[in-house]
C-alpha atoms as a PDB file:
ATOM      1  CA  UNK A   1      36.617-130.979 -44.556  1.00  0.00           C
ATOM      2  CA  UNK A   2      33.258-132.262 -43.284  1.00  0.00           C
ATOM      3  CA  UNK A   3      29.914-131.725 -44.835  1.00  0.00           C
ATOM      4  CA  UNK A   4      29.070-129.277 -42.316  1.00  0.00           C
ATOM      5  CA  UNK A   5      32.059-127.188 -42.427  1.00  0.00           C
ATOM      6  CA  UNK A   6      30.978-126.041 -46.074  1.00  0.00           C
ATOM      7  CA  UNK A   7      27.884-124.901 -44.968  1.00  0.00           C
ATOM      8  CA  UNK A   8      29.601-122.835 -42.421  1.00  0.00           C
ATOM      9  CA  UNK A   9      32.169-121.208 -44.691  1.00  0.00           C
ATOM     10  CA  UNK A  10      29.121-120.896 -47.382  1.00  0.00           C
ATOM     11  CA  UNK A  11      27.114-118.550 -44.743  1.00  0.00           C
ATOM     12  CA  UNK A  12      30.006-116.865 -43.858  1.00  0.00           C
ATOM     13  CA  UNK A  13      30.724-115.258 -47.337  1.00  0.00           C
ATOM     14  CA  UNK A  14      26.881-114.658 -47.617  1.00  0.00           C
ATOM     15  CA  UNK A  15      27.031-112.918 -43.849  1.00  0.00           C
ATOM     16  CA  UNK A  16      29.534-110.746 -45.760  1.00  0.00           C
ATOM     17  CA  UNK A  17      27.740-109.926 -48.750  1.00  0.00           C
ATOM     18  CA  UNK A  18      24.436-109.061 -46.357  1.00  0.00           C
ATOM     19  CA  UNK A  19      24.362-105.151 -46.934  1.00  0.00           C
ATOM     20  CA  UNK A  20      23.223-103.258 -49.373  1.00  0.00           C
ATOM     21  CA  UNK A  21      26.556-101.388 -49.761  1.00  0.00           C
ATOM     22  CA  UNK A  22      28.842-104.315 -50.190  1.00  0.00           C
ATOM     23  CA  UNK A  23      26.535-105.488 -53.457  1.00  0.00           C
ATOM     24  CA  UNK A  24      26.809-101.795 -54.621  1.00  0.00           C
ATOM     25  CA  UNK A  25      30.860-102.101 -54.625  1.00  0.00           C
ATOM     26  CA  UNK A  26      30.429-105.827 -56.038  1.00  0.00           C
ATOM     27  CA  UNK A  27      28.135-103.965 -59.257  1.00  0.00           C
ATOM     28  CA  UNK A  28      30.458-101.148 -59.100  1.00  0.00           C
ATOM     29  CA  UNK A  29      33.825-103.867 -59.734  1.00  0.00           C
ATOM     30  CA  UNK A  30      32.194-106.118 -62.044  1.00  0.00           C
ATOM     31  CA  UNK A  31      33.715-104.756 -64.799  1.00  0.00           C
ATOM     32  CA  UNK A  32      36.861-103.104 -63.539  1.00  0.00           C
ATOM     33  CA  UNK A  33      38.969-103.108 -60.281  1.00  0.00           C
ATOM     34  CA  UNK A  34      38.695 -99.234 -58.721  1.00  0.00           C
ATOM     35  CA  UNK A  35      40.719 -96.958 -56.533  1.00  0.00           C
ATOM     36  CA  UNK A  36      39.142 -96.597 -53.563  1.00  0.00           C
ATOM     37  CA  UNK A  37      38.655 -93.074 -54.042  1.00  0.00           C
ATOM     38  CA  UNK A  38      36.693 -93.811 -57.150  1.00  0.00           C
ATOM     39  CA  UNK A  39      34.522 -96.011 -55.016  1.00  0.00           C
ATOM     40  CA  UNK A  40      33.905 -93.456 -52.042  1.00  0.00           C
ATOM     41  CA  UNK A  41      32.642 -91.218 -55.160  1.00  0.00           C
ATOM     42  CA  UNK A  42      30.436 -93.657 -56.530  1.00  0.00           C
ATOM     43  CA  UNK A  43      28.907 -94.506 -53.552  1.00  0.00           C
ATOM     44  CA  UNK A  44      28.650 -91.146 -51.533  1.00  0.00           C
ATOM     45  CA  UNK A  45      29.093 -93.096 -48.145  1.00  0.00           C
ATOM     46  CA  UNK A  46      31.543 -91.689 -45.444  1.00  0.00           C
ATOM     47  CA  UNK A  47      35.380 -92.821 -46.396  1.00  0.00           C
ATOM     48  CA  UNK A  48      35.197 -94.717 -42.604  1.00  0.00           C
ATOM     49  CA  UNK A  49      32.478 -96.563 -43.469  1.00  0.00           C
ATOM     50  CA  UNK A  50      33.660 -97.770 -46.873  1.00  0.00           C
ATOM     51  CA  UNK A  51      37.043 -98.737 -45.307  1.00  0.00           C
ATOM     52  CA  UNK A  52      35.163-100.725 -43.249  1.00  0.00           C
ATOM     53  CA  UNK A  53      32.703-102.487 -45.768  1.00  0.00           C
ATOM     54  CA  UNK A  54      36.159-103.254 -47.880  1.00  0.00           C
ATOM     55  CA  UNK A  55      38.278-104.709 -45.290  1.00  0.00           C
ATOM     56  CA  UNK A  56      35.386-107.477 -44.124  1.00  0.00           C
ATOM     57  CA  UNK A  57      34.881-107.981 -47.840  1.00  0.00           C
ATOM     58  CA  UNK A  58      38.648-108.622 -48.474  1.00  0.00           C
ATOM     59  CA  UNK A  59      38.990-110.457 -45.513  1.00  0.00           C
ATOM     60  CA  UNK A  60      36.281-112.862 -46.083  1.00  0.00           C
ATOM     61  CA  UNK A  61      37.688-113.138 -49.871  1.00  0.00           C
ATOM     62  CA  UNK A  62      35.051-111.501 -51.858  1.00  0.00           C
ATOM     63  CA  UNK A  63      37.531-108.590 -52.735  1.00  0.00           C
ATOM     64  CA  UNK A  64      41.184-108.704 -53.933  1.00  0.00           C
ATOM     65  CA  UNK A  65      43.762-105.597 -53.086  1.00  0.00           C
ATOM     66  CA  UNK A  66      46.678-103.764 -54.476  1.00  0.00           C
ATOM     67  CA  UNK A  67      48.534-100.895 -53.410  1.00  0.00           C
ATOM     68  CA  UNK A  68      50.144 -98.002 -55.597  1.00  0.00           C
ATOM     69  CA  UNK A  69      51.880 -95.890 -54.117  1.00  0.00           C
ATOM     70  CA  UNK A  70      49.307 -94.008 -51.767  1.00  0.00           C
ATOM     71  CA  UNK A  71      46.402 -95.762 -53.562  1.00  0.00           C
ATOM     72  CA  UNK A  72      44.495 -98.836 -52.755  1.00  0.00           C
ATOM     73  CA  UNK A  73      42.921-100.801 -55.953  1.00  0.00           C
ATOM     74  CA  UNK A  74      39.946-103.084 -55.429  1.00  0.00           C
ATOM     75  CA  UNK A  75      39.098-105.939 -57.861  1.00  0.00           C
ATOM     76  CA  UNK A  76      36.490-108.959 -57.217  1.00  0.00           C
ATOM     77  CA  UNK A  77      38.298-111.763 -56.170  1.00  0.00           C
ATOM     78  CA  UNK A  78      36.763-114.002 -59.210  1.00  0.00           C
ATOM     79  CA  UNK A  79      33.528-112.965 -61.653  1.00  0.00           C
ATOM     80  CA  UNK A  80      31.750-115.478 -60.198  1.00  0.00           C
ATOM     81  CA  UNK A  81      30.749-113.177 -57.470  1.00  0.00           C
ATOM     82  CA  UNK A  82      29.108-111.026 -60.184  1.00  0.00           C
ATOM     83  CA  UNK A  83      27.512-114.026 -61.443  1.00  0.00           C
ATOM     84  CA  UNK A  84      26.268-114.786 -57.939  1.00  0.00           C
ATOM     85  CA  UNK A  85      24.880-111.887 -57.305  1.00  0.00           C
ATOM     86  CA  UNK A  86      22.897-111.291 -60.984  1.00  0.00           C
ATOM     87  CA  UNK A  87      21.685-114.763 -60.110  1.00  0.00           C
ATOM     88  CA  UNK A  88      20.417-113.724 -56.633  1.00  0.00           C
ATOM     89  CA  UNK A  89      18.949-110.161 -58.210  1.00  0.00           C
ATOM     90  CA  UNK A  90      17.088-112.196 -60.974  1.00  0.00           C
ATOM     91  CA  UNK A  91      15.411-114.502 -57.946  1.00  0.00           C
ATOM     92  CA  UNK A  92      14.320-111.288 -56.456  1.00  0.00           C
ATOM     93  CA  UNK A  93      12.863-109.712 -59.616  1.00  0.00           C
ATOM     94  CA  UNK A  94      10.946-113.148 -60.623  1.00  0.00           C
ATOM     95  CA  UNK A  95       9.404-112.983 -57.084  1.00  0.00           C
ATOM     96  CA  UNK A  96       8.362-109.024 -57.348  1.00  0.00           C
ATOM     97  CA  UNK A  97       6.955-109.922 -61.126  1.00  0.00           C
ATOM     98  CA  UNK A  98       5.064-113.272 -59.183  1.00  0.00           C
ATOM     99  CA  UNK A  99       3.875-110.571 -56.230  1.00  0.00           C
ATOM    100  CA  UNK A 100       2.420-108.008 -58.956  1.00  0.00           C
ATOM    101  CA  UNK A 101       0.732-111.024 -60.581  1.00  0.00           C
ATOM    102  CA  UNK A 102      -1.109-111.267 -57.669  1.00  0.00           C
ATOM    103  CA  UNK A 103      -1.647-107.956 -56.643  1.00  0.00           C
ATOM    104  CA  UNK A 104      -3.509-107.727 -60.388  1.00  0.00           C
ATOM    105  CA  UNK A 105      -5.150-110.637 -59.960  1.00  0.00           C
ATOM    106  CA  UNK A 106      -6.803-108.888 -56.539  1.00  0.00           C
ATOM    107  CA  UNK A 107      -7.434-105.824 -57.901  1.00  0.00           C
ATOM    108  CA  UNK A 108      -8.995-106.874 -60.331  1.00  0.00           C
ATOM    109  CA  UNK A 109     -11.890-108.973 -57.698  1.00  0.00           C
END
């Protein structure tokens, strides 16, 4: 695989993980793989949509599925997506924390 193709197949996953939904069912599965109608509860979104937002993320390997009977089961695919995404929400909260500094700092002139 060249250098390049990495990069590709890096952006890919991270086009996939590039709503606000998809990290919302990544926080929701951290812990414990869900039904899916345990997941349309949580989230509130139409069951369409979700369907949707759960096939690219299985398809693009984020997610992990089993069937039950009539009942789908969604896990992460490894708990280093969880990691990857804490690390990506602590980025964002150091820069809002940098962005009040400053904002204080004006104020303050």
């Amino acid at each position: 695989m060249t250098d390049k193709k990495i990069f590709e197949l890096h952006a890919d996953v991270c086009k996939a993980l590039g709503h606000p939904l998809r990290i919302e069912i990544i926080d929701l599965l951290q812990e414990k793989e869900q039904c899916f109608s345990d997941i349309l509860n949580e989230t509130g979104v139409l069951k369409s949509n979700l369907s949707q937002h759960l096939s690219v993320m299985t398809k693009k390997g984020i997610l992990k599925t089993r069937r039950d009977g009539q009942s789908s089961y969604f896990s992460l695919s490894s708990e280093k997506v969880a990691k990857a995404c804490l690390l990506m929400r602590e980025v964002l909260l150091e820069n809002l924390q940098e962005q009040q500094k400053i904002l204080h700092k004006l104020n303050k002139t």
